[in-house]
Protein backbone atom coordinates (compact mmCIF):
# COMPACT_ATOMS: atom_id res chain seq x y z
CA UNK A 1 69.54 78.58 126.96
CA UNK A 2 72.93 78.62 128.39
CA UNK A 3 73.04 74.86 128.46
CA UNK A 4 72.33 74.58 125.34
CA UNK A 5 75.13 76.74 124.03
CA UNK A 6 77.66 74.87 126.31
CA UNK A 7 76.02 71.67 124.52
CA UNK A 8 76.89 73.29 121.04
CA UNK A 9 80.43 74.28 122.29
CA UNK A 10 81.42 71.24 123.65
CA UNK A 11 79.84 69.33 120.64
CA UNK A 12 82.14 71.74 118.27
CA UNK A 13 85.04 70.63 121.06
CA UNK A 14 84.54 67.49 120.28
CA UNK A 15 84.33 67.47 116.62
CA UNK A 16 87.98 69.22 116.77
CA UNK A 17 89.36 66.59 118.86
CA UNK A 18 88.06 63.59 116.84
CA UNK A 19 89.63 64.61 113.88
CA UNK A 20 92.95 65.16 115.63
CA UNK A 21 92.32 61.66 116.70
CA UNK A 22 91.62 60.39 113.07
CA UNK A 23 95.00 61.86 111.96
CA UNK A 24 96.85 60.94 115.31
CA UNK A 25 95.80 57.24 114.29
CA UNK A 26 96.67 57.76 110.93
CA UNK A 27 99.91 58.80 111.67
CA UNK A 28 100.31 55.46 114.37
CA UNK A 29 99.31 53.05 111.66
CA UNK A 30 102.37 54.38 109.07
CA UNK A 31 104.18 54.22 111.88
CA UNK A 32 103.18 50.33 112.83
CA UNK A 33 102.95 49.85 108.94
CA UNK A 34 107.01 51.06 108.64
CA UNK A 35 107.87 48.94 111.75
CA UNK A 36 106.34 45.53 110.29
CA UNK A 37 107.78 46.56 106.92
CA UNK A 38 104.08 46.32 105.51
CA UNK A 39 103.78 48.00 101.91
CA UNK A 40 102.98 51.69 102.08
CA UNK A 41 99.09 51.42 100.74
CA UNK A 42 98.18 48.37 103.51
CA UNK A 43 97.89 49.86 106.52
CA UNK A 44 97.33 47.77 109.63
CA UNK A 45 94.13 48.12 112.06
CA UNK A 46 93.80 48.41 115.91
CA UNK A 47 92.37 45.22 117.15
CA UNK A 48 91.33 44.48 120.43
CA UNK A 49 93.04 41.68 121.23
CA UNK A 50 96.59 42.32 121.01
CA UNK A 51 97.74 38.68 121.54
CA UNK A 52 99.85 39.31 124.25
CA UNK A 53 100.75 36.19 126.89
CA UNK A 54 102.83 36.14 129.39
CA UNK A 55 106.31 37.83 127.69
CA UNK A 56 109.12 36.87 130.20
CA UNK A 57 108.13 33.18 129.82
CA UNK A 58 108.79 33.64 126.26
CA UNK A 59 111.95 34.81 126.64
CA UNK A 60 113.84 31.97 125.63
CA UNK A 61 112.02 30.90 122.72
CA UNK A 62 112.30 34.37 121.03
CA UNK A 63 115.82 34.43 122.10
CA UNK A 64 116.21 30.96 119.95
CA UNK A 65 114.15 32.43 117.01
CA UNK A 66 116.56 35.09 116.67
CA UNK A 67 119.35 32.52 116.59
CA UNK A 68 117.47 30.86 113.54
CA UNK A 69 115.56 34.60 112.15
CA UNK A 70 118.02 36.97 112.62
CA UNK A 71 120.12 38.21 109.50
CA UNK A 72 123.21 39.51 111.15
CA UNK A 73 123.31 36.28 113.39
CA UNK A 74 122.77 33.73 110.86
CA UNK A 75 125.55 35.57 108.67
CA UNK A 76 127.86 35.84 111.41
CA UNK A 77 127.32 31.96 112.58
CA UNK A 78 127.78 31.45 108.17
CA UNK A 79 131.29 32.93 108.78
CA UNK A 80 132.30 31.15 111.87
CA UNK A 81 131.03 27.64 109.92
CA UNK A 82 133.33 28.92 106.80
CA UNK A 83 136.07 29.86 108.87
CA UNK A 84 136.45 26.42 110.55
CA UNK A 85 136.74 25.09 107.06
CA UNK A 86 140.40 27.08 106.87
CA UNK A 87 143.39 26.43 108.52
CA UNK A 88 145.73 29.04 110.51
CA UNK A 89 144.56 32.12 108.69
CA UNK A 90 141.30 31.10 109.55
CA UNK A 91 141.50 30.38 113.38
CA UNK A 92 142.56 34.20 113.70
CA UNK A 93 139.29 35.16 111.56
CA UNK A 94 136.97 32.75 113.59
CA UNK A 95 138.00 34.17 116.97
CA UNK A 96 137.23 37.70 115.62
CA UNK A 97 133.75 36.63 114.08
CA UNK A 98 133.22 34.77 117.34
CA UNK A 99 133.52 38.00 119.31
CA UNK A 100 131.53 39.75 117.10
CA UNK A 101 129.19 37.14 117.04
CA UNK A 102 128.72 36.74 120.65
CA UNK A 103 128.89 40.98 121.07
CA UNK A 104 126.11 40.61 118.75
CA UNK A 105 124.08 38.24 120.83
CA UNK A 106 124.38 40.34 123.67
CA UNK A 107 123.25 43.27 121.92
CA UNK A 108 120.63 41.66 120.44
CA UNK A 109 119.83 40.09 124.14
CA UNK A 110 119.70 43.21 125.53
CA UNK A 111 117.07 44.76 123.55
CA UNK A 112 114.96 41.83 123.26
CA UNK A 113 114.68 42.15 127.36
CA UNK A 114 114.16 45.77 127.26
CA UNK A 115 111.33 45.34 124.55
CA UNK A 116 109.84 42.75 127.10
CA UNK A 117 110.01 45.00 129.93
CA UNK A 118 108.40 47.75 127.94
CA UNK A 119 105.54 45.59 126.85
CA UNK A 120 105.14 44.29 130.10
CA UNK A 121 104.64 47.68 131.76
CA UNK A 122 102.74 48.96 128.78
CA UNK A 123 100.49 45.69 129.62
CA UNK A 124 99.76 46.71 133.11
CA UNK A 125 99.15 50.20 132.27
CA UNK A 126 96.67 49.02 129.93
CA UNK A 127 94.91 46.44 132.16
CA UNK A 128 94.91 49.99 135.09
CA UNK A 129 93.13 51.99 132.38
CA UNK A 130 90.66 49.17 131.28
CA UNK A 131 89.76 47.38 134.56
CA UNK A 132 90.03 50.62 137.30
CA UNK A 133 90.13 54.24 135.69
CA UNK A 134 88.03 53.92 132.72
CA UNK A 135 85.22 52.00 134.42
CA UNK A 136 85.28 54.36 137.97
CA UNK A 137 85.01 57.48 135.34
CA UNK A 138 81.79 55.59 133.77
CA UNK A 139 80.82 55.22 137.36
CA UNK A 140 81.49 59.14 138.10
CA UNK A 141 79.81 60.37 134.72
CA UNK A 142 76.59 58.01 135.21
CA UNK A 143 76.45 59.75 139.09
CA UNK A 144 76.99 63.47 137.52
CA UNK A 145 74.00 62.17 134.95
CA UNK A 146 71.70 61.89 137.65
CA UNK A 147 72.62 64.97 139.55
CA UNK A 148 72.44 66.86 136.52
CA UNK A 149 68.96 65.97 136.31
CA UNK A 150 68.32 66.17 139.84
CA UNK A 151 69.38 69.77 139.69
CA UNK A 152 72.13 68.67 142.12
CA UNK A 153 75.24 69.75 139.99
CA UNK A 154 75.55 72.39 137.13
CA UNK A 155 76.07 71.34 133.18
CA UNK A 156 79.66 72.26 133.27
CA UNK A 157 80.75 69.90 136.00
CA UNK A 158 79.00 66.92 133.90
CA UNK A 159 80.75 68.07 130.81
CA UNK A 160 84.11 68.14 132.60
CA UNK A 161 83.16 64.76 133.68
CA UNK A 162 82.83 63.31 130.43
CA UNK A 163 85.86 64.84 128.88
CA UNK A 164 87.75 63.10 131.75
CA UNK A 165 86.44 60.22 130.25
CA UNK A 166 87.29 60.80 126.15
CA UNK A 167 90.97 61.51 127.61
CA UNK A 168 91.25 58.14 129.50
CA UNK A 169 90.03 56.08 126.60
CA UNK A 170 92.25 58.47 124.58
CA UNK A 171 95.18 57.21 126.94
CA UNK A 172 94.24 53.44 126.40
CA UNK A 173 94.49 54.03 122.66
CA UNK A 174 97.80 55.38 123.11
CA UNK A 175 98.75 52.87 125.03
CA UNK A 176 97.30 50.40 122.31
CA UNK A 177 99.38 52.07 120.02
CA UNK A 178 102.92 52.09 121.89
CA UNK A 179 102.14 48.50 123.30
CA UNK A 180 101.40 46.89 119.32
CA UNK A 181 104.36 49.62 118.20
CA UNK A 182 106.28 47.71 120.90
CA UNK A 183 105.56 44.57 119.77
CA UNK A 184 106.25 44.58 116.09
CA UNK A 185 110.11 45.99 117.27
CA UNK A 186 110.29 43.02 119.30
CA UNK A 187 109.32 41.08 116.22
CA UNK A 188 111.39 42.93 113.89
CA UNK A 189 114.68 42.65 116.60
CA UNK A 190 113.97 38.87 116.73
CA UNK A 191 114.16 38.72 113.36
CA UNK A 192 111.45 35.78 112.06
CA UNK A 193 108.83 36.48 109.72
CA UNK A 194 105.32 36.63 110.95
């Protein structure tokens, strides 16, 4: 009898935290949907594959898509090409674009390698939660299945178990969510269309 009410409860616990879930990830997708500038009824779906390769390798070539992408660079490289069409007023102008132009580069540098660091770490958090923790806690709930049976542990230590579980895959869909979030600012910073 008392099992079966802690069944009930933790069924009703569960219930509640799904539909926290359902607005958490409703709330992640406007997010993602705001950061790729999608339109406001088209909002974009978790996927499992993530397409991530090996960032720091890619380094360069995003680097030279934002020379090509990115707004305030290609206007700022416009001016410097209009400014060389002037004479003496113009060199003073050119130098000044050409610091801003190169302050903006290094700006832009700057957060396109902390973005890659991010994404990186988020990556190897991710790879923690879905090749060790996540698959041990399987492991660890499957054991407390049998001793539960076995009479060898009570209901409440199985329970326990398997929220232990919920909240690691909960923390691999936030890490989903950050790593993708991530992602579409390093996409957005570089500046290309996708």
């Amino acid at each position: 009898q008392q099992d079966v009410l802690r069944a009930q409860l933790e069924t009703d616990r569960l219930d509640e935290q799904l539909i926290t879930l359902r607005r958490q990830k409703q709330v992640a997708q406007a997010d993602l949907a705001t950061l790729l500038q999608q339109p406001v009824d088209l909002l974009p779906e978790a996927t499992d594959e993530l397409g991530i390769t090996d960032t720091p390798q890619q380094i360069e070539e995003l680097i030279a898509l934002a020379e090509q992408c990115n707004p305030k660079l290609r206007g700022l490289a416009w001016e410097i090409q209009r400014d060389r069409d002037k004479e003496r007023e113009a060199a003073h102008r050119r130098s000044s674009t050409t610091r801003r132009l190169e302050a903006e580069r290094d700006e832009l540098y700057g957060k396109i390698r902390r973005l890659i660091v991010q994404a990186d770490a988020l990556a190897e958090q991710r790879d923690i939660y879905e090749n060790r923790i996540i698959p041990r806690t399987e492991g660890t709930l499957e054991l407390s299945i049998a001793d539960y049976r076995g009479k060898r542990t009570d209901f409440f230590t199985l329970i326990e178990t398997y929220r232990e579980l919920l909240m690691f895959e909960t923390q691999l869909a936030r890490i989903d969510a950050t790593l993708a979030g991530t992602i579409a600012q390093l996409d957005r910073t570089v500046g290309c269309p996708q």
